[in-house]
C-alpha atoms as a PDB file:
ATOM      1  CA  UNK A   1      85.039  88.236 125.558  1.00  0.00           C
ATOM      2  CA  UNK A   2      85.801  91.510 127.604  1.00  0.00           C
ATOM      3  CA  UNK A   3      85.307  91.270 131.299  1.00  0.00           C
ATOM      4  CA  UNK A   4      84.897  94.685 132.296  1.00  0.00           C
ATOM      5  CA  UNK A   5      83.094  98.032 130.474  1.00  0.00           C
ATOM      6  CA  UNK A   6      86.058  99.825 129.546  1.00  0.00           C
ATOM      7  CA  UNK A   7      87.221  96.496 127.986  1.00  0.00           C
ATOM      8  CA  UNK A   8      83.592  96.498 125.723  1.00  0.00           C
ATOM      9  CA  UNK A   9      84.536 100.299 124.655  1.00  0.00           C
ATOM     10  CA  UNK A  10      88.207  99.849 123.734  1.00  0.00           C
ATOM     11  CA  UNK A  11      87.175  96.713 122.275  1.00  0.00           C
ATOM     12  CA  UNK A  12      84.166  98.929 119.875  1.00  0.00           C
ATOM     13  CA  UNK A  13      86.555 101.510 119.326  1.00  0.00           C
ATOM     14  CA  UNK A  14      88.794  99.050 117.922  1.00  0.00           C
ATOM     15  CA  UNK A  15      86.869  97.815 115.725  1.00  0.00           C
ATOM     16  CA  UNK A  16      86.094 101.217 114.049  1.00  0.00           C
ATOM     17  CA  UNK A  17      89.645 102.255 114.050  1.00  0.00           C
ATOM     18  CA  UNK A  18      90.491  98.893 111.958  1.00  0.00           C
ATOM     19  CA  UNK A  19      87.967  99.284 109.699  1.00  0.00           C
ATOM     20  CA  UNK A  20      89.209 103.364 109.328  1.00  0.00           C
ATOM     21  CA  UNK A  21      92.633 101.954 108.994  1.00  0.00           C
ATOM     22  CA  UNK A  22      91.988  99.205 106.307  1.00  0.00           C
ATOM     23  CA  UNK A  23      90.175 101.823 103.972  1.00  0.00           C
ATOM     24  CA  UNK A  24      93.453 104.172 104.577  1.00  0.00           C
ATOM     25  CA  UNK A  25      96.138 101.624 103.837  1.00  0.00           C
ATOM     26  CA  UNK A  26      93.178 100.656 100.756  1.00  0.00           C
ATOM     27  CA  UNK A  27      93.356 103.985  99.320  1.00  0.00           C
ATOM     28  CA  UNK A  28      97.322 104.338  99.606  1.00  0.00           C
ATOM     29  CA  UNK A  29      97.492 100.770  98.002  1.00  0.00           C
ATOM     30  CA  UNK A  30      95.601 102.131  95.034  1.00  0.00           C
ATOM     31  CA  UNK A  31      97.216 105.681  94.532  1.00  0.00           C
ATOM     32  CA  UNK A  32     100.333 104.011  94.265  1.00  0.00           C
ATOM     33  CA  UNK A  33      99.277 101.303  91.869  1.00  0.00           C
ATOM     34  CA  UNK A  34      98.207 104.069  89.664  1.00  0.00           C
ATOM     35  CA  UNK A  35     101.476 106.010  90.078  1.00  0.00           C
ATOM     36  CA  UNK A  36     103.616 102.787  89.328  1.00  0.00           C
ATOM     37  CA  UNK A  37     101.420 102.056  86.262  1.00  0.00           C
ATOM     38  CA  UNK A  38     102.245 106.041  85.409  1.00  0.00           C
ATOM     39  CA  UNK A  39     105.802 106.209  85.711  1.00  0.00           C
ATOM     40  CA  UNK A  40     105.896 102.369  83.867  1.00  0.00           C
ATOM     41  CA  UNK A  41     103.558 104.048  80.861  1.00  0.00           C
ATOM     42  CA  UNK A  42     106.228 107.576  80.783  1.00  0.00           C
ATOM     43  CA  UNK A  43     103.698 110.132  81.387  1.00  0.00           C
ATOM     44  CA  UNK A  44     105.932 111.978  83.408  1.00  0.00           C
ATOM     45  CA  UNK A  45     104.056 115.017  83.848  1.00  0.00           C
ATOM     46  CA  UNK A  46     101.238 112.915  85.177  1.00  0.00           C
ATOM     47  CA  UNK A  47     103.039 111.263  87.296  1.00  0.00           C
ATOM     48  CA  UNK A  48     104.308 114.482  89.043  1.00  0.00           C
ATOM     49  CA  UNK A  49     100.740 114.892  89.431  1.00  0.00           C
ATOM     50  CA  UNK A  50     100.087 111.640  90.808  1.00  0.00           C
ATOM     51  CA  UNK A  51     103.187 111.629  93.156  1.00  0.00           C
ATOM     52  CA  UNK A  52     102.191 114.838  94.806  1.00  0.00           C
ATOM     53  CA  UNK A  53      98.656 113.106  95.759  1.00  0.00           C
ATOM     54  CA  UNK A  54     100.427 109.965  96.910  1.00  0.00           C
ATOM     55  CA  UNK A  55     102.647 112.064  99.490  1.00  0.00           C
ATOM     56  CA  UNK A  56      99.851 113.917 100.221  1.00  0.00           C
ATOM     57  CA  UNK A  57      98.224 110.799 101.081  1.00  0.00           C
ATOM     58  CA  UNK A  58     100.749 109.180 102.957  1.00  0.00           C
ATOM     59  CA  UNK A  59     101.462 112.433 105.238  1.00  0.00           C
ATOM     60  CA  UNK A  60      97.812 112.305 106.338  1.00  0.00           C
ATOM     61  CA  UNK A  61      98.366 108.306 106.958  1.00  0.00           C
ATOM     62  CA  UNK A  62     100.827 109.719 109.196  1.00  0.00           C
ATOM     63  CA  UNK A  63      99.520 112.057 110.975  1.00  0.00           C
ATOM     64  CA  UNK A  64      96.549 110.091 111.704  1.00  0.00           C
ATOM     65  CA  UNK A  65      99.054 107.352 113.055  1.00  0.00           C
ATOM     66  CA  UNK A  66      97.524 104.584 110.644  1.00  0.00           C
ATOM     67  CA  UNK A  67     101.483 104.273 109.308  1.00  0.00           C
ATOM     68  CA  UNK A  68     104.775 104.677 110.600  1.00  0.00           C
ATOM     69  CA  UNK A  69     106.367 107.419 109.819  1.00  0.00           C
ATOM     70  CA  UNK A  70     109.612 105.973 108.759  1.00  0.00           C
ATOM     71  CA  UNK A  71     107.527 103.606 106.255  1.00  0.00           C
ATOM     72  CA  UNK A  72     105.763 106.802 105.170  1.00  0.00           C
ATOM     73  CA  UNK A  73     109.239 109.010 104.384  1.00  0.00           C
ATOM     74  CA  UNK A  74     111.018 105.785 102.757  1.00  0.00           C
ATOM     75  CA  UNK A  75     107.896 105.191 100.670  1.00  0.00           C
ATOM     76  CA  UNK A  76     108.280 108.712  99.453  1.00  0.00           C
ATOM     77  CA  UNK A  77     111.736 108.490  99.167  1.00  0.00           C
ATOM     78  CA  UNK A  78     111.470 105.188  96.893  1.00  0.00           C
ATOM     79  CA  UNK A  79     108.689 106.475  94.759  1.00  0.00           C
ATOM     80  CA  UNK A  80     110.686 110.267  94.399  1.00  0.00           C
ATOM     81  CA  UNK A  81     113.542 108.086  92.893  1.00  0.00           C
ATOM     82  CA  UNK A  82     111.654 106.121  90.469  1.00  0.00           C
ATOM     83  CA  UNK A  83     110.145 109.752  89.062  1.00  0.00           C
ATOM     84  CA  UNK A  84     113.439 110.467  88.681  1.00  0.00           C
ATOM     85  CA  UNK A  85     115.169 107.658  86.843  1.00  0.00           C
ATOM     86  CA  UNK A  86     111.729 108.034  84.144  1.00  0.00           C
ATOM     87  CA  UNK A  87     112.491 111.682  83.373  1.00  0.00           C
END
């Protein structure tokens, strides 16, 4: 339990910024589930599309600080090199 008032807000705004956070890191989880399944299938074309969205995606994740962004470039970096090896 917090002790003082400031320790009640930062202990709300916590709270909201975890549940922000989850849905973030939920959406990312499921873009690149569909890119994966994409690139596995050889739609290549459709996973360019895909692939743009999922940086897209991951940049904003970043800028919002919800990931790190040296998780966020080697996750693009990884996911650039498996559109690669399917074309």
């Amino acid at each position: 339990m917090p002790n003082t008032k400031s320790a009640e807000r930062r202990m709300r705004t916590g709270a909201r910024k975890q549940l922000h956070h989850h849905s973030v890191k939920s959406k990312l989880k499921s873009l690149e589930k569909q890119y994966l399944d994409l690139v596995q299938t050889g739609k290549k074309e459709e996973a360019a599309v895909a692939y743009r969205q999922m940086t897209s995606a991951l940049d904003k994740a970043v800028k919002a600080g919800v990931v790190h962004y040296r998780k966020g470039d080697r996750k693009k970096s990884r996911l650039a090199l498996q559109l690669v090896k399917a074309k």
